[in-house]
Structures are given as C-alpha cells and as structure tokens.
N, C-alpha and C. Protein backbone atom coordinates (compact mmCIF):
# COMPACT_ATOMS: atom_id res chain seq x y z
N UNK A 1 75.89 -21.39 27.91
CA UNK A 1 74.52 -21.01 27.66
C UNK A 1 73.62 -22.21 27.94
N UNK A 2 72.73 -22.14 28.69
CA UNK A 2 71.92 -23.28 28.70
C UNK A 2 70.14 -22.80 28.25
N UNK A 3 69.70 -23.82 27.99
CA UNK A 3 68.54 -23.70 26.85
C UNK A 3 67.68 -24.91 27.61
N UNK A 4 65.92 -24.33 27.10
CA UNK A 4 65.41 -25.54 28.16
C UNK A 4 64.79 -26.45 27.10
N UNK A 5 64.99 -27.41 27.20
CA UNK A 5 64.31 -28.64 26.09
C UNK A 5 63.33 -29.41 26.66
N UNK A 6 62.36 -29.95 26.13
CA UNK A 6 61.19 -30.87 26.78
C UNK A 6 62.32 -32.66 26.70
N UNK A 7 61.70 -33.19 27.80
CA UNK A 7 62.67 -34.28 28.15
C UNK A 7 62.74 -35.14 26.92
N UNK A 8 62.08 -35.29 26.50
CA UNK A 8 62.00 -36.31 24.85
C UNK A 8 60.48 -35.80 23.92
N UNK A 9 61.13 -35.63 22.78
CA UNK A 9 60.15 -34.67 21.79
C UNK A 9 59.08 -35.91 21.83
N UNK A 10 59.31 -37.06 21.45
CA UNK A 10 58.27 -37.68 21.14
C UNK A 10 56.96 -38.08 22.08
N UNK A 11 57.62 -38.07 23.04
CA UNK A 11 57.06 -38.80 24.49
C UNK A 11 56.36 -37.23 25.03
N UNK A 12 56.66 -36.37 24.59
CA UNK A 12 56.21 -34.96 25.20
C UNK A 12 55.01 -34.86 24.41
N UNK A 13 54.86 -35.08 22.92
CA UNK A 13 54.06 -34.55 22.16
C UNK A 13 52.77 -34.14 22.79
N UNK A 14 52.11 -34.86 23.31
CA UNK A 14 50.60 -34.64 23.88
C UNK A 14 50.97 -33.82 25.36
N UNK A 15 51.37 -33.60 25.83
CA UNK A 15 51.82 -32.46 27.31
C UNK A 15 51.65 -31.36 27.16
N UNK A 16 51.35 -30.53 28.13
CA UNK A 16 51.41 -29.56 28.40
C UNK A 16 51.98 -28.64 28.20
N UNK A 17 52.56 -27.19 27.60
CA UNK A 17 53.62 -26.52 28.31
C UNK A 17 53.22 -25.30 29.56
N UNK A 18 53.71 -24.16 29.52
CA UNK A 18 53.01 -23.51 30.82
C UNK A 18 52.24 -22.44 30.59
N UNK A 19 52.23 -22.70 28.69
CA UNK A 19 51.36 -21.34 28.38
C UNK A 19 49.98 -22.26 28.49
N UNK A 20 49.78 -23.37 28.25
CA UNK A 20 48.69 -24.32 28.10
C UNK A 20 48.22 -24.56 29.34
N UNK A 21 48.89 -24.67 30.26
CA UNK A 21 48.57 -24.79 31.64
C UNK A 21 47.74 -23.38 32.23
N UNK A 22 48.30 -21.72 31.92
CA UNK A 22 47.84 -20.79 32.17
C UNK A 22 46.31 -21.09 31.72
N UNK A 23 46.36 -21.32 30.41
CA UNK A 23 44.75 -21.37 29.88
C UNK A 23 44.36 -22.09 30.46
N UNK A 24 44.78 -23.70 30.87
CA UNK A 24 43.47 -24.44 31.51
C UNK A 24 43.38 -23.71 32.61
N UNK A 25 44.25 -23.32 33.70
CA UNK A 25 43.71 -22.33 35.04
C UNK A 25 42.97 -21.25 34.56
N UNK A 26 42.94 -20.22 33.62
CA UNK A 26 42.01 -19.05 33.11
C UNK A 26 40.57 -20.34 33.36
N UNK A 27 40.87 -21.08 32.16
CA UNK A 27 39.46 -21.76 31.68
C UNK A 27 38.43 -22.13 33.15
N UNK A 28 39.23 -22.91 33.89
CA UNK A 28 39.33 -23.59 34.96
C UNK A 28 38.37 -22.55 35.94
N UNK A 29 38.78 -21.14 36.08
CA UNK A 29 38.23 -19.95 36.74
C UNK A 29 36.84 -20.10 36.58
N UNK A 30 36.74 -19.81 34.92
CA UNK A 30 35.62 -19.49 34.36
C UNK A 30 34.97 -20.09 34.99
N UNK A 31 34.87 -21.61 34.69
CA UNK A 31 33.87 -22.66 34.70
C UNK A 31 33.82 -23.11 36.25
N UNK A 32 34.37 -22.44 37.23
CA UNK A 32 34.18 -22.58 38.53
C UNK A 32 33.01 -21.60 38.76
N UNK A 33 33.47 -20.44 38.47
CA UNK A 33 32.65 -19.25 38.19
C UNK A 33 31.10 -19.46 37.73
N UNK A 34 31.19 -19.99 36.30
CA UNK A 34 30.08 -20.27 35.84
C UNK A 34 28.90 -21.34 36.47
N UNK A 35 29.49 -22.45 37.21
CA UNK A 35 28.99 -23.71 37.49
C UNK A 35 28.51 -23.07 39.02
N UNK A 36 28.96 -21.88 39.95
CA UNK A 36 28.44 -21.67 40.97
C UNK A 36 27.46 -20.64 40.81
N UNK A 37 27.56 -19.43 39.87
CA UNK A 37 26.68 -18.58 39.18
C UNK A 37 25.49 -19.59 39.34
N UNK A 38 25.44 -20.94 38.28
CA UNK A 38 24.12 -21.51 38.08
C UNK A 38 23.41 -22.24 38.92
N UNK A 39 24.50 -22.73 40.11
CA UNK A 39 23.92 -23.64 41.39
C UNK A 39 23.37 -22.44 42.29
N UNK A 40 23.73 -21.21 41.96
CA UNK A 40 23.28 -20.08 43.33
C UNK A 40 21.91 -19.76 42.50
N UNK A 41 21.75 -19.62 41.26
CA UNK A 41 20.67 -19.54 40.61
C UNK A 41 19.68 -19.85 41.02
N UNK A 42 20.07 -21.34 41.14
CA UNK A 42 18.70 -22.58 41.05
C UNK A 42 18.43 -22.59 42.57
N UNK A 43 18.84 -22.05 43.42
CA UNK A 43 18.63 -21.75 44.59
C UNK A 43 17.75 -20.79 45.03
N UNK A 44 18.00 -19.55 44.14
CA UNK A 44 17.05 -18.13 43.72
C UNK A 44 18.04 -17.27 44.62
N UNK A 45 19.42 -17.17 44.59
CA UNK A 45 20.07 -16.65 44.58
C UNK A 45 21.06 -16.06 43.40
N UNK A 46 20.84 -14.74 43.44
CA UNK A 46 21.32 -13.87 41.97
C UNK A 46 22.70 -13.08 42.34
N UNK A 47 23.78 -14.34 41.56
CA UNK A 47 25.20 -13.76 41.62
C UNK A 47 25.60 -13.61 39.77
N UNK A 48 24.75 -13.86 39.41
CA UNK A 48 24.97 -13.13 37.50
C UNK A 48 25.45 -11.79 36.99
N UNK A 49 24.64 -11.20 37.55
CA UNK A 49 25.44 -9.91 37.72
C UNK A 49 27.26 -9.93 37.85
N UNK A 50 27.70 -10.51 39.02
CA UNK A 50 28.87 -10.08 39.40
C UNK A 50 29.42 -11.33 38.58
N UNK A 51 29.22 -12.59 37.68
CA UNK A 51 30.00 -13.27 36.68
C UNK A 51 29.89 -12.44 35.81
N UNK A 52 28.66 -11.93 35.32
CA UNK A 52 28.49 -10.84 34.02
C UNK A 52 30.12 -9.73 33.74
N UNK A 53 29.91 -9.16 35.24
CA UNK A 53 31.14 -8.58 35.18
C UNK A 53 32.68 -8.61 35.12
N UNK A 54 32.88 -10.11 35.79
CA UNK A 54 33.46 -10.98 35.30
C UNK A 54 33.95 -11.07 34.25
N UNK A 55 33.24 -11.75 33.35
CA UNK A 55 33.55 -12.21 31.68
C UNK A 55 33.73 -11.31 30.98
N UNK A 56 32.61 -9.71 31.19
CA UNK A 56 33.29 -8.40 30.87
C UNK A 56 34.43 -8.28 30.59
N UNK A 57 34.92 -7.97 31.83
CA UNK A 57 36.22 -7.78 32.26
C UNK A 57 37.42 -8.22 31.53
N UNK A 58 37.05 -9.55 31.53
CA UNK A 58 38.29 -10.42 30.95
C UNK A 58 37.90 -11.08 30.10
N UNK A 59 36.41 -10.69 28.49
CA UNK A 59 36.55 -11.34 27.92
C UNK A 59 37.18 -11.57 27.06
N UNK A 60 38.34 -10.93 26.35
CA UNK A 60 39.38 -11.40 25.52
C UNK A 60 40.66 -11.81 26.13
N UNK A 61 40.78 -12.05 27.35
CA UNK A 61 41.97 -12.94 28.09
C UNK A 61 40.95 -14.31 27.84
N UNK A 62 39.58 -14.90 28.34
CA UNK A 62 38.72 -15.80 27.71
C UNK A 62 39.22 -16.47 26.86
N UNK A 63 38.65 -15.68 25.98
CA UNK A 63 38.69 -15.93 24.62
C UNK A 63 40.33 -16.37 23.86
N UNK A 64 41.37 -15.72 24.56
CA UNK A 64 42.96 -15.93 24.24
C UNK A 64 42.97 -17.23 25.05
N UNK A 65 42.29 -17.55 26.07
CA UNK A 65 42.74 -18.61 26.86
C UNK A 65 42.09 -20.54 26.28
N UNK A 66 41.13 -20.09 25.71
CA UNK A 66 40.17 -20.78 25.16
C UNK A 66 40.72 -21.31 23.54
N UNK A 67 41.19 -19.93 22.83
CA UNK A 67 42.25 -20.16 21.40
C UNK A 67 43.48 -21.32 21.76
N UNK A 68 43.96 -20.86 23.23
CA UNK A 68 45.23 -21.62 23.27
C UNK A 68 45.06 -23.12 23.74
N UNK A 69 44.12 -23.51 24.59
CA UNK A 69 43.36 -24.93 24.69
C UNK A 69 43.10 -25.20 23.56
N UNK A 70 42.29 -24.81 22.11
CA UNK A 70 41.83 -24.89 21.28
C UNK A 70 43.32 -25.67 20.76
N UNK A 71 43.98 -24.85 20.24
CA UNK A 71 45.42 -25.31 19.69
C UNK A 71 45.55 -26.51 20.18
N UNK A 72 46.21 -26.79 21.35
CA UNK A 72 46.40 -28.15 22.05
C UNK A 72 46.01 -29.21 21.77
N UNK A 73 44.34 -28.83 21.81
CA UNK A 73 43.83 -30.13 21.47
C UNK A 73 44.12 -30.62 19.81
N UNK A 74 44.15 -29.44 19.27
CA UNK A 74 44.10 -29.59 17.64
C UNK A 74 45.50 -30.15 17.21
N UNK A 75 46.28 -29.76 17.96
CA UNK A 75 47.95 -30.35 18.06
C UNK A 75 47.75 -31.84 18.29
N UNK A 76 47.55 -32.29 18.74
CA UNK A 76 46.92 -33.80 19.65
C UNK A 76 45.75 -34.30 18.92
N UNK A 77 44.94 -33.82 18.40
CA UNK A 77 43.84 -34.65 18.26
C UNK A 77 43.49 -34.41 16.52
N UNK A 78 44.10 -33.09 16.42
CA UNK A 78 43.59 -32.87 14.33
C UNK A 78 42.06 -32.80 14.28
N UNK A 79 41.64 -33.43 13.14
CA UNK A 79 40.11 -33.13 13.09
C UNK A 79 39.28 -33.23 14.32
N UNK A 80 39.68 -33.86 15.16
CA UNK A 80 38.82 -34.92 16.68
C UNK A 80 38.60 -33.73 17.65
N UNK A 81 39.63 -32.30 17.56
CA UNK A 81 39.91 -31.33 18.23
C UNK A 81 38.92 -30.85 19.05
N UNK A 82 37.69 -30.41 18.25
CA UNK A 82 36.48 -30.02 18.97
C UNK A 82 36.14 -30.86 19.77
N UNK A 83 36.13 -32.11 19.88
CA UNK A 83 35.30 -33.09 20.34
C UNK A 83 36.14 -32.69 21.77
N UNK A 84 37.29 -32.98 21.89
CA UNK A 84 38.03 -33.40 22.87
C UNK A 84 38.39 -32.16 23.69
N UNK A 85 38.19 -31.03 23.26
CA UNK A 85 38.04 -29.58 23.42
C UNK A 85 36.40 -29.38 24.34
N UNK A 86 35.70 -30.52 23.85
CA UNK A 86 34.24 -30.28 24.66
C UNK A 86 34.38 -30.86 25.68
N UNK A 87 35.15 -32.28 25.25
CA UNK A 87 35.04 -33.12 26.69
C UNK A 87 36.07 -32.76 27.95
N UNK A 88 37.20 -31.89 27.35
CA UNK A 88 37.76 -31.10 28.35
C UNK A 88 36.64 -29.99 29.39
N UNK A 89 36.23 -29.22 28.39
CA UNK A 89 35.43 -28.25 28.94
C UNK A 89 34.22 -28.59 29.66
N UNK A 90 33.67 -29.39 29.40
CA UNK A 90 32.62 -29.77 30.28
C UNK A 90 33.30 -30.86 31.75
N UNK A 91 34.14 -31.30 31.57
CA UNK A 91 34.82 -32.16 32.63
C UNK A 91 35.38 -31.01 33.53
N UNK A 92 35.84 -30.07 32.93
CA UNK A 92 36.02 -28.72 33.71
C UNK A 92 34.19 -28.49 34.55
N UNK A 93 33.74 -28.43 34.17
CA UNK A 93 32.44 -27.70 34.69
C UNK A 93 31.74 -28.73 35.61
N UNK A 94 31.81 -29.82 35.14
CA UNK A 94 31.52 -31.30 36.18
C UNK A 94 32.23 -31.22 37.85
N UNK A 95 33.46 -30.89 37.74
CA UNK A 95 34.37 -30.91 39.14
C UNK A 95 33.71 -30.01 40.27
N UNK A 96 33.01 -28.91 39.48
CA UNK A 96 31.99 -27.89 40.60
C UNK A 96 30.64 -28.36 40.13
N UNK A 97 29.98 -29.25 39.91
CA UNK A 97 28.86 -29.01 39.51
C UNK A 97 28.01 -29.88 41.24
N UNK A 98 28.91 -30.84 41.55
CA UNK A 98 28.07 -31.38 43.04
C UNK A 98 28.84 -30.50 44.42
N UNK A 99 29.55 -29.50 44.15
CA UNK A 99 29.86 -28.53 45.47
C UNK A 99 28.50 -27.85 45.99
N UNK A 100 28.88 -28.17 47.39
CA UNK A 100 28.01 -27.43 47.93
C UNK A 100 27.18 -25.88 47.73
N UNK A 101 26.28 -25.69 47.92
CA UNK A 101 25.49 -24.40 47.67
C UNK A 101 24.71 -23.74 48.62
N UNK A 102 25.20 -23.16 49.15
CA UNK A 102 24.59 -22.15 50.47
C UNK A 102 24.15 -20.56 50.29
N UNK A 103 23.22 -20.17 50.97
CA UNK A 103 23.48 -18.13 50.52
C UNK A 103 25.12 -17.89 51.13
N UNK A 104 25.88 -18.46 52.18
CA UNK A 104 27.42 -18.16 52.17
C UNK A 104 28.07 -18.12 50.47
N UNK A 105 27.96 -19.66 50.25
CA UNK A 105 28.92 -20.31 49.17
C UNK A 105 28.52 -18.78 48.13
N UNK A 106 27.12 -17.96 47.79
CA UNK A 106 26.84 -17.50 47.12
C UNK A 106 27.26 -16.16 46.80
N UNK A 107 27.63 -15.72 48.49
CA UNK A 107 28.25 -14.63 48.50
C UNK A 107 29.69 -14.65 48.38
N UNK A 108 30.06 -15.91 48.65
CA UNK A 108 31.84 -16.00 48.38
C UNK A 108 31.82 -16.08 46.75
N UNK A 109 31.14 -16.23 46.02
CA UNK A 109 31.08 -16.52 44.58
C UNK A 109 31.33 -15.30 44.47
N UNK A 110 30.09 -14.17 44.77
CA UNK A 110 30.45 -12.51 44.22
C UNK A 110 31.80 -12.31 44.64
N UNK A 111 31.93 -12.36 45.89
CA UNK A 111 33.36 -11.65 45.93
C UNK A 111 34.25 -11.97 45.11
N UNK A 112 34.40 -13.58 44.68
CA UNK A 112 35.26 -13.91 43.97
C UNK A 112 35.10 -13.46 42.59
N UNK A 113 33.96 -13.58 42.20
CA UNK A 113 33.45 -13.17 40.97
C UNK A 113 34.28 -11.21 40.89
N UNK A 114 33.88 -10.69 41.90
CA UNK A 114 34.47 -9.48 41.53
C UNK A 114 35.63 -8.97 42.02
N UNK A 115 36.57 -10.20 42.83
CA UNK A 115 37.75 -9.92 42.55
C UNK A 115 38.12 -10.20 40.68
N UNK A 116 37.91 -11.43 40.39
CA UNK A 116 38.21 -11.73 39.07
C UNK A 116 37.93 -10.70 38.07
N UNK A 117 36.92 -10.11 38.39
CA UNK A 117 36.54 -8.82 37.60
C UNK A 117 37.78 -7.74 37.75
N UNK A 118 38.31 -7.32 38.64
CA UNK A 118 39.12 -6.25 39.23
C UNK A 118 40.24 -6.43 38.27
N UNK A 119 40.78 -8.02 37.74
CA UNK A 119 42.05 -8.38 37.22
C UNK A 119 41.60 -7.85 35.70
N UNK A 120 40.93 -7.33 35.36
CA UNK A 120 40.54 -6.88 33.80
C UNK A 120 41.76 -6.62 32.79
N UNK A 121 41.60 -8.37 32.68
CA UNK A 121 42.35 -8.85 31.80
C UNK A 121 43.99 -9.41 31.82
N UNK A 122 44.12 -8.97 33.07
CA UNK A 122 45.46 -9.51 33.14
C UNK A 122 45.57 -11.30 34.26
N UNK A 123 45.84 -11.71 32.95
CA UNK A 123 45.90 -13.23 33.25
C UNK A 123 47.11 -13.51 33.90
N UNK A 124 48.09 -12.88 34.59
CA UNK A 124 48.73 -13.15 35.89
C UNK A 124 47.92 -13.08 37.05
N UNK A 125 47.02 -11.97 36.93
CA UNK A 125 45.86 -11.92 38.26
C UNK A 125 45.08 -12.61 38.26
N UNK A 126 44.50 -13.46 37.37
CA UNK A 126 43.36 -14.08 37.26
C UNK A 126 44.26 -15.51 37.75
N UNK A 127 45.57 -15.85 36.92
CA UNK A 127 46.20 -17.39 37.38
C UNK A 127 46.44 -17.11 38.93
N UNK A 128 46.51 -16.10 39.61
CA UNK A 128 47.19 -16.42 41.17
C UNK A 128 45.88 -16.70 41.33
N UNK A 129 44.56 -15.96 41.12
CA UNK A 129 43.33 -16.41 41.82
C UNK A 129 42.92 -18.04 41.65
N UNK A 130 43.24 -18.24 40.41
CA UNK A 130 43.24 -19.76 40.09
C UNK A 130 44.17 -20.60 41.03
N UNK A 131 45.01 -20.24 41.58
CA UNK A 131 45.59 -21.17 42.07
C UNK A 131 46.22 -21.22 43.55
N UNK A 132 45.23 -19.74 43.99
CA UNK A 132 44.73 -19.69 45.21
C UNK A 132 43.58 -20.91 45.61
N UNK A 133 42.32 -20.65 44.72
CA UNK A 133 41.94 -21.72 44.67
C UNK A 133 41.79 -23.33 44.94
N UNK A 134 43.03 -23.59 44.00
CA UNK A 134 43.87 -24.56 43.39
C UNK A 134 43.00 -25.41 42.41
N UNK A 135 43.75 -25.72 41.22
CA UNK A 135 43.73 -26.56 40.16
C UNK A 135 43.90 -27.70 40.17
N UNK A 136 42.60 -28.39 40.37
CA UNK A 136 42.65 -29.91 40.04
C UNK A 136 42.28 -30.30 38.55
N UNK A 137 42.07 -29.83 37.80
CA UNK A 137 41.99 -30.31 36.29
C UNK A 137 43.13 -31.27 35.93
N UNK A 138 42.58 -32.18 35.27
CA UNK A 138 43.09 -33.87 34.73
C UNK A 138 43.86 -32.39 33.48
N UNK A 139 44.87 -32.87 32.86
CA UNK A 139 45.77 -32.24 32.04
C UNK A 139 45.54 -33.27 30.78
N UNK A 140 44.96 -34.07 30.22
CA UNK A 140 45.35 -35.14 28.76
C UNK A 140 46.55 -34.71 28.60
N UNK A 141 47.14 -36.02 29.05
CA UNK A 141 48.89 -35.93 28.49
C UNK A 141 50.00 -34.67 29.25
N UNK A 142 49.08 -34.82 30.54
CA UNK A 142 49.74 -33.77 31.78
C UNK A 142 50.93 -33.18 31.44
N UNK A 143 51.03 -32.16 32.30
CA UNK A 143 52.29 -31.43 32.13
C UNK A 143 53.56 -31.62 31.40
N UNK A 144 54.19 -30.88 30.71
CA UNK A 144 55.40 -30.91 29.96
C UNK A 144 56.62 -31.33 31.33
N UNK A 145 57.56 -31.83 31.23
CA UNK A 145 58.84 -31.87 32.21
C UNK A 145 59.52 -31.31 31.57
N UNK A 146 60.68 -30.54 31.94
CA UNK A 146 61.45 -29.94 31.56
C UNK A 146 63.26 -29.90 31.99
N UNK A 147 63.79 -30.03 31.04
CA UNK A 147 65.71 -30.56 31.51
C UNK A 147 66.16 -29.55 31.14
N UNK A 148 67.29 -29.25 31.62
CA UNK A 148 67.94 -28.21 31.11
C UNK A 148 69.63 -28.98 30.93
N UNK A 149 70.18 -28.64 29.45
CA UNK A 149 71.41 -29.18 28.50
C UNK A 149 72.01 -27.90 27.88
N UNK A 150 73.13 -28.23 27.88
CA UNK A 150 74.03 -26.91 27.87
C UNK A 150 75.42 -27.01 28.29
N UNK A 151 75.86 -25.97 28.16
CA UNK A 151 77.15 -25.45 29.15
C UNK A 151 77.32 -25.41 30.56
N UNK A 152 77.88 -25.47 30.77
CA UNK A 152 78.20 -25.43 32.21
C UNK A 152 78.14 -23.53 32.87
C-alpha cells in the first residue's frame, strides 16, 4: 500500500497543497477578471455585465475558494491572517493591473468572462480556464512536494 506524505512536516508547514492551489487559480480567475472588467471600464468600454455573470454563476465556488485561502493563511499566519490574506489578494489583482487595454483585449474579456460563466460552479472548469491562461501567482511558502513511502 503506498500513501502520499508531504516531504518533511515541518519544512512543509507554510506550502501549499492542491486543494490550496485550486483556490489560488479560482481566486487568480476572479481577479484577472475583475482587474480587466475595470481597465475596459476606464476606457468606456462596458464588459460588467458579462463579469456580473460571471460571479453569478460561480458565486459560491468564490466564496469556497476564498474560505480555503482564508484557512491557509490563518494556518500560517493566526491572528496576522487577514492581513496577509489582503496582501495576497491584492498582489493577485496588481499582476493585471498594467496589461494592456484595447476594445480587442475588451472583447476577449467577455468571452472569457462568459466562458467562466458557462462553468456555473464547477471549479474543474473554471481551474482548466485558469490554467489555460496560466498561473503566475507567487504561492507564500509555494507548493507542497510530495514522496510517496510504502510497500513495494
């Protein structure tokens, strides 16, 4: 029988595992989502609507994805949690905030925006879109590694 263990408990503590990773890619969506919503805005281009529908869609995968970051940090940080929970989330929203902004970029937002909508709620559809994408988010205390010990 083999069983999967994190490579050393202590040295792992602050890492990742891959349910934590799903949420930062959910989160990660959002705030791609959100940060081009507001640059197409300020342009006087109106893609709100199709984030509106969006967050609809999937706001309690959100909200589950957001609980489970929440944890993490609170695992790692204790009272400090929020803090470091903000400075995640806004460092999320920083990475799109100097991308380019075109009426193109604006219409690739809707589409994307309402593919993400289409996945209503299922956060396997929403992570492939995330990582179609791809995920550059900094991880605090990056990814878990994983060994596998056992039987043969």
């Amino acid at each position: 029988m083999m069983i999967c263990v994190p490579a050393t408990a202590s040295a792992q503590a602050g890492c990742w595992n891959q349910t934590q990773v799903a949420a930062a890619k959910v989160r990660d969506l959002q705030s791609r989502l959100m940060v081009a919503t507001l640059r197409c805005s300020a342009m006087g281009e109106n893609v709100a609507a199709a984030y509106n529908r969006f967050l609809a869609a999937n706001r309690e995968t959100i909200r589950g994805a957001n609980a489970v970051l929440m944890a993490q940090f609170q695992t790692v940080h204790g009272r400090q949690a929020q803090v470091h929970y903000d400075r995640f989330t806004t460092a999320l929203a920083n990475i799109y905030g100097d991308d380019a902004t075109s009426s193109s970029v604006c219409a690739e937002t809707v589409v994307l925006a309402e593919e993400a909508a289409a996945a209503r709620g299922d956060t396997d559809a929403l992570i492939a879109i995330a990582d179609r994408l791809g995920f550059v988010a900094a991880l605090p205390g990056g990814q878990c590694t994983v060994t596998f010990a056992g039987g043969h």
